[in-house]
C-alpha atoms as a PDB file:
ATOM      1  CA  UNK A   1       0.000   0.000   0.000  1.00  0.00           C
ATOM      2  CA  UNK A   2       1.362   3.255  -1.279  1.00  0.00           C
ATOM      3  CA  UNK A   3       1.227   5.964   2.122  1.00  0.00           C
ATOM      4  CA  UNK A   4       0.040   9.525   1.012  1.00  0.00           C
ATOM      5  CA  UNK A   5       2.157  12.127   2.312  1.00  0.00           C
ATOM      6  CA  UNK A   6       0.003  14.617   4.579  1.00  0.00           C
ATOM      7  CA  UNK A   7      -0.903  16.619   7.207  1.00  0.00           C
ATOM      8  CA  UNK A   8      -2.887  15.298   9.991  1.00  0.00           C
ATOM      9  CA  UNK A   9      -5.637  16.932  11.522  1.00  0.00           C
ATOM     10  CA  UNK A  10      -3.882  17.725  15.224  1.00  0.00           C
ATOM     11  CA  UNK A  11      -0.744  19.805  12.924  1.00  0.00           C
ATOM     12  CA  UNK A  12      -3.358  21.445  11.428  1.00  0.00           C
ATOM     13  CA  UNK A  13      -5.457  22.333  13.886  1.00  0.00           C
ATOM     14  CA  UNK A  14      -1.232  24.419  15.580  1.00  0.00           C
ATOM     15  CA  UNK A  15      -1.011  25.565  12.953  1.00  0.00           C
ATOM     16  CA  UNK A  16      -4.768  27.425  12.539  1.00  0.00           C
ATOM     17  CA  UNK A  17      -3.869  27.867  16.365  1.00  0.00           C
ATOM     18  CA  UNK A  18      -0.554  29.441  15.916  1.00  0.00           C
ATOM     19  CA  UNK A  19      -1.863  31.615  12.450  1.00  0.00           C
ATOM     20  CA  UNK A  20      -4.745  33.223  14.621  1.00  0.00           C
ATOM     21  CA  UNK A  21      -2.399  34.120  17.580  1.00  0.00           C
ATOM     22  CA  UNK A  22      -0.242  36.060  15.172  1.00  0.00           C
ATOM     23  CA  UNK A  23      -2.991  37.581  13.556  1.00  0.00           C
ATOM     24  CA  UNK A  24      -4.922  38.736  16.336  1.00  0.00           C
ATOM     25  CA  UNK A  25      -1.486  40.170  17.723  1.00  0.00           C
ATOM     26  CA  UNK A  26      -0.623  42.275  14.900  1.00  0.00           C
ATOM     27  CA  UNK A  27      -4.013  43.218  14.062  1.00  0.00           C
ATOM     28  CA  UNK A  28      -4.138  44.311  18.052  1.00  0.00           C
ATOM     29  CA  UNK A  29      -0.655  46.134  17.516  1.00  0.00           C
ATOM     30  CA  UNK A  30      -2.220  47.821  14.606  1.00  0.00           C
ATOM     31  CA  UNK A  31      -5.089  49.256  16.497  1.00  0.00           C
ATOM     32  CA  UNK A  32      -3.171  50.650  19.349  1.00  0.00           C
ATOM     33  CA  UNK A  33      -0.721  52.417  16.354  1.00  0.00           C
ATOM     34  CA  UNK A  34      -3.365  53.648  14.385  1.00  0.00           C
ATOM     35  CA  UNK A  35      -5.167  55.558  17.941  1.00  0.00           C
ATOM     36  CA  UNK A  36      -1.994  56.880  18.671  1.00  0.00           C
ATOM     37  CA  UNK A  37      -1.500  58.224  15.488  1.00  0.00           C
ATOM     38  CA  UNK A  38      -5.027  59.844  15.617  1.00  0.00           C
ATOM     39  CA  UNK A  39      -4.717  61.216  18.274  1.00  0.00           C
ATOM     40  CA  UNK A  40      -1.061  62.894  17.938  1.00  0.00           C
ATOM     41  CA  UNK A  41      -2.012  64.024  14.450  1.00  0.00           C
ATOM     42  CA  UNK A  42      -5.202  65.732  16.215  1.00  0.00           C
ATOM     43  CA  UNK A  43      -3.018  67.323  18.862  1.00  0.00           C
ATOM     44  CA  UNK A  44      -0.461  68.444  16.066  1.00  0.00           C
ATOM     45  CA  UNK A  45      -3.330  70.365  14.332  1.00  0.00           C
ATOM     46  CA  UNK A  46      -4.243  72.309  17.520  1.00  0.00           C
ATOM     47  CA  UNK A  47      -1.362  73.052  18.354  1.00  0.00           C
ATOM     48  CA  UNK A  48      -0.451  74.012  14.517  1.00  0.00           C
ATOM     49  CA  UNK A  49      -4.069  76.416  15.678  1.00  0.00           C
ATOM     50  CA  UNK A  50      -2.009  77.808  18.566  1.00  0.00           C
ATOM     51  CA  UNK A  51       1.087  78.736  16.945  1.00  0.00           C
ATOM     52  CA  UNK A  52      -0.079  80.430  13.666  1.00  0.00           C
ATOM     53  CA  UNK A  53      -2.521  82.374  15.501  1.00  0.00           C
ATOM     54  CA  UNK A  54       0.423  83.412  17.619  1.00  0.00           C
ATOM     55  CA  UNK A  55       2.780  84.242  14.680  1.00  0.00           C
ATOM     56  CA  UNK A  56      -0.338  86.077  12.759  1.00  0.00           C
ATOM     57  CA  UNK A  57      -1.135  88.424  15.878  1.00  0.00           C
ATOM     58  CA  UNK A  58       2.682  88.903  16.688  1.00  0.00           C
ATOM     59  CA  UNK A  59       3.340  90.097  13.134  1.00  0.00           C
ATOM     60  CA  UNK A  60       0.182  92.168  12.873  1.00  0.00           C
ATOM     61  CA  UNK A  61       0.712  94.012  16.206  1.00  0.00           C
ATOM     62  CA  UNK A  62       4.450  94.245  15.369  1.00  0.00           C
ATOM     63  CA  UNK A  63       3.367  96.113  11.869  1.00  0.00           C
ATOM     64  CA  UNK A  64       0.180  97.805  12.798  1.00  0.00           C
ATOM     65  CA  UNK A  65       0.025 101.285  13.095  1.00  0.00           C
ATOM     66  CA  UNK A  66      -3.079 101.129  15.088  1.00  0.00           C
ATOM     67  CA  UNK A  67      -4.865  98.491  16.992  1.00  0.00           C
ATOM     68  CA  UNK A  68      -8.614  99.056  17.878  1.00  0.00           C
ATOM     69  CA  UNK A  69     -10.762  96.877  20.126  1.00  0.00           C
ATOM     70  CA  UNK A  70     -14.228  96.439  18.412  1.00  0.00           C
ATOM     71  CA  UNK A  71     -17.367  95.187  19.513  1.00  0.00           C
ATOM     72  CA  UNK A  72     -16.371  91.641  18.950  1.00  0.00           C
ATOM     73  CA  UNK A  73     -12.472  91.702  17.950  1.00  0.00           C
ATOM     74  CA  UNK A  74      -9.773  93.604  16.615  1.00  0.00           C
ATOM     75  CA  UNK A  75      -9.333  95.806  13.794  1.00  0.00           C
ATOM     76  CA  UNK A  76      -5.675  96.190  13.053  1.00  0.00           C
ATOM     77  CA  UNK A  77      -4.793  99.098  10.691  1.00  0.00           C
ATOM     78  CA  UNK A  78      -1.788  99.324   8.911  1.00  0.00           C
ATOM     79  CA  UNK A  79      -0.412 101.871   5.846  1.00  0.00           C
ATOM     80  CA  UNK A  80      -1.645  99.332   3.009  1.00  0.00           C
ATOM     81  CA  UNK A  81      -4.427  97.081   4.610  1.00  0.00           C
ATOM     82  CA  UNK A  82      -6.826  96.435   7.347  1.00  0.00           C
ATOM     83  CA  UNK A  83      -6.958  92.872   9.094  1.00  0.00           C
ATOM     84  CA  UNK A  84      -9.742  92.561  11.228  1.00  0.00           C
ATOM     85  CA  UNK A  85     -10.197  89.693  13.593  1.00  0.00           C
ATOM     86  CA  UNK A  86     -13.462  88.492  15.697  1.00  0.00           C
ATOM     87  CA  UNK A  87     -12.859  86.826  18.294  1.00  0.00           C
ATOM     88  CA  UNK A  88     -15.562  84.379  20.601  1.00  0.00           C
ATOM     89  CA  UNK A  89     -14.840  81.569  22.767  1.00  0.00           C
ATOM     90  CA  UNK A  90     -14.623  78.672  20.752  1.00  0.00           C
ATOM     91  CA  UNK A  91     -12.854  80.383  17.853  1.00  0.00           C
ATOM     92  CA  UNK A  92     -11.014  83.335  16.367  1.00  0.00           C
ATOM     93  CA  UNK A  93     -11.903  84.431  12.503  1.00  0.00           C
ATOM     94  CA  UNK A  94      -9.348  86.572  10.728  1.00  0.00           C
ATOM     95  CA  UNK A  95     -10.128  88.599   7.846  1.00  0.00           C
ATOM     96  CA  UNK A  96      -6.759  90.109   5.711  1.00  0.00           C
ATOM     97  CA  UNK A  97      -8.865  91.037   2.127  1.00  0.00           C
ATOM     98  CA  UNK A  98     -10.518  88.555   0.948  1.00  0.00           C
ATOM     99  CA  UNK A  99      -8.975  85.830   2.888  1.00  0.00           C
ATOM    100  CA  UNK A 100     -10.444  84.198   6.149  1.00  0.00           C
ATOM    101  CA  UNK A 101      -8.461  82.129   8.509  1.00  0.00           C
ATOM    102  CA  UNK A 102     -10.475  80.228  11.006  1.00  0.00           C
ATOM    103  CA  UNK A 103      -8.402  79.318  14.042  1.00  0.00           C
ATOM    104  CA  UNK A 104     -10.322  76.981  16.352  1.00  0.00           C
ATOM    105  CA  UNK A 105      -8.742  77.621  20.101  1.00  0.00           C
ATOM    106  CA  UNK A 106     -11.624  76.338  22.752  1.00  0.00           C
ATOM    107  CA  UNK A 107     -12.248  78.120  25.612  1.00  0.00           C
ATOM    108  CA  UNK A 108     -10.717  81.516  25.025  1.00  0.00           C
ATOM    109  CA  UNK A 109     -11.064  84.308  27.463  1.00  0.00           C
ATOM    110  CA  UNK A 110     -10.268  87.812  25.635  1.00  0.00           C
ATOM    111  CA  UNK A 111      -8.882  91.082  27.497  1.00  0.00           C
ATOM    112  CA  UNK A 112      -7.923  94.348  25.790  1.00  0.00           C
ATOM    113  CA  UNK A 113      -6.181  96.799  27.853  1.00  0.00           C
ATOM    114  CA  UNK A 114      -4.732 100.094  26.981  1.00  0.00           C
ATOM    115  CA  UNK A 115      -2.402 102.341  29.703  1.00  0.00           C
ATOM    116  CA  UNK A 116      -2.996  99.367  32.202  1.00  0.00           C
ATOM    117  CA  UNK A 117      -6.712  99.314  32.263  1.00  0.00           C
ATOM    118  CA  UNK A 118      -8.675  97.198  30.963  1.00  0.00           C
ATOM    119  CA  UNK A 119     -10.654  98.191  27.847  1.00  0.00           C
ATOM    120  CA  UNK A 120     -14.240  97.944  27.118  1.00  0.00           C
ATOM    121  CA  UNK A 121     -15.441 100.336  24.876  1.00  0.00           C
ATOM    122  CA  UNK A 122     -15.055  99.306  21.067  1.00  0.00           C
ATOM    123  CA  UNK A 123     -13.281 101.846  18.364  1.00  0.00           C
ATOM    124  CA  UNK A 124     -10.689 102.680  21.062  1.00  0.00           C
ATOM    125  CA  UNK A 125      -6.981 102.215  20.796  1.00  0.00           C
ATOM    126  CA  UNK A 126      -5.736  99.187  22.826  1.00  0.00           C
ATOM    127  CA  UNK A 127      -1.896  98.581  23.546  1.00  0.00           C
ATOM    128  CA  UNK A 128      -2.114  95.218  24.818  1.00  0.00           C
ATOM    129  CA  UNK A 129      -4.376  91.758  23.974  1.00  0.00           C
ATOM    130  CA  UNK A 130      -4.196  89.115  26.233  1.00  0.00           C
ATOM    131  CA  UNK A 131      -5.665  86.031  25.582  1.00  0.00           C
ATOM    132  CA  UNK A 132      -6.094  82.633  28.043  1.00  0.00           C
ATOM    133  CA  UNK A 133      -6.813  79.196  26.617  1.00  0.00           C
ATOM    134  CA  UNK A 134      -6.972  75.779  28.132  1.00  0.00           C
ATOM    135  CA  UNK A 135      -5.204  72.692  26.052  1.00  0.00           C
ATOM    136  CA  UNK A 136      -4.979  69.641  27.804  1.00  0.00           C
ATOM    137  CA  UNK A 137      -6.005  70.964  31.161  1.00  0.00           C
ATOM    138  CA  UNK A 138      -2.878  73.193  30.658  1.00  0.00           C
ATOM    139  CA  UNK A 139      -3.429  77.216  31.061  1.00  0.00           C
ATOM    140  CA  UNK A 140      -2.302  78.684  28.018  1.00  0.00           C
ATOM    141  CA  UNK A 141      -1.450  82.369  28.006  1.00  0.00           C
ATOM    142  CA  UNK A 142      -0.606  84.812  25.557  1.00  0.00           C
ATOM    143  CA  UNK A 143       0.226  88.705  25.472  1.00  0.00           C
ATOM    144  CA  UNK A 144       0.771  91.016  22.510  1.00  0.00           C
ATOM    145  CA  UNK A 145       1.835  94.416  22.841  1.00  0.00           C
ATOM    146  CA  UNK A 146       2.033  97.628  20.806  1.00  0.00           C
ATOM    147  CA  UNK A 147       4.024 100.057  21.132  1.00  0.00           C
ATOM    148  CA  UNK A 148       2.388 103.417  19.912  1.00  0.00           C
ATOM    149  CA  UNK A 149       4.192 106.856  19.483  1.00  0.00           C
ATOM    150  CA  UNK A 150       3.300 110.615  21.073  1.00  0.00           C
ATOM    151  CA  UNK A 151       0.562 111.089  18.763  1.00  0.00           C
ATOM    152  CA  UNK A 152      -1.703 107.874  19.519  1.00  0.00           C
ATOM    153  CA  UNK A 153      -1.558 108.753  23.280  1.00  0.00           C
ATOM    154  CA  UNK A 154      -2.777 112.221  22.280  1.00  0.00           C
ATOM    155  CA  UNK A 155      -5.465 110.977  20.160  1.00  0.00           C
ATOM    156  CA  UNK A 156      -6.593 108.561  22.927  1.00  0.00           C
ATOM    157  CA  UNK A 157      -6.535 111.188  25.694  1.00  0.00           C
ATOM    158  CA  UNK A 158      -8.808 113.728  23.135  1.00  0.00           C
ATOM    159  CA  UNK A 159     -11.595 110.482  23.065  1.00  0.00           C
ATOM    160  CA  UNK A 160     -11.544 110.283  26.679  1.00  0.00           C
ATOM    161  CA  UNK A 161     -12.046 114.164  27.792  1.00  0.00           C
ATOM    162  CA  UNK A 162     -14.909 114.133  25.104  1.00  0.00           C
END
């Protein structure tokens, strides 16, 4: 009688065994890669948020001639363009011509301040924005300044005796 080389059913069934071990591990190792790249690629784009807001208000306070508070933003003027920004709590909108940037920063507290007090009234100079965000449970805080010459404080003191 001729024997048939094969497989019997026991090597089979270590084999199936060993096959779905190693498939359920890497398909497991997969899983836990693909959440964490979710998730850092989420916390890369808010922070991305963070920092171009940050370099966008810098650069605009650093070449405005003027910064105004409005009743819901910022309108900073400069020699060849306006940029006006409105700002709320869950996000800031910036307007530079016909572009809008959308920066979405949760949480935000505004406060515009001008000679070291704060600043309510809209269409008034301000020399300082400070802003307060949460990320993470983690108090974020930033402060722009603008430095103004003789003729801004003189203007400013003019609205407030009228």
């Amino acid at each position: 009688m001729n024997k048939i080389k094969a497989y019997t059913v026991i090597e089979m069934l270590v084999v199936m065994l060993i096959s779905a071990v190693s498939i359920g591990i890497t398909y497991t190792t997969y899983r836990i890669f693909a959440n964490q790249y979710i998730s850092y690629k989420r916390n890369s784009e808010t922070i991305a948020q963070y920092v171009t807001l940050d370099r966008l208000l810098a650069t605009d306070f650093l070449k405005a001639d003027k910064v105004l508070k409005t009743s819901d933003g910022i309108l900073v003027k400069m020699q060849t363009k306006e940029v006006n920004y409105k700002m709320n709590e869950e996000y800031v909108l910036r307007y530079d011509h016909s572009l809008i940037d959308t920066f979405r920063v949760g949480g935000v507290e505004f406060t515009y301040w001008w000679n070291g007090e704060q600043q309510h009234l809209p269409d008034r100079l301000i020399d300082q924005l400070k802003f307060e965000s949460n990320y993470k449970e983690e108090k974020l805080e930033y402060v722009f300044l603008k430095k103004y010459g003789a003729d801004a404080w003189m203007y400013e003191e003019l609205l407030n005796n009228n």
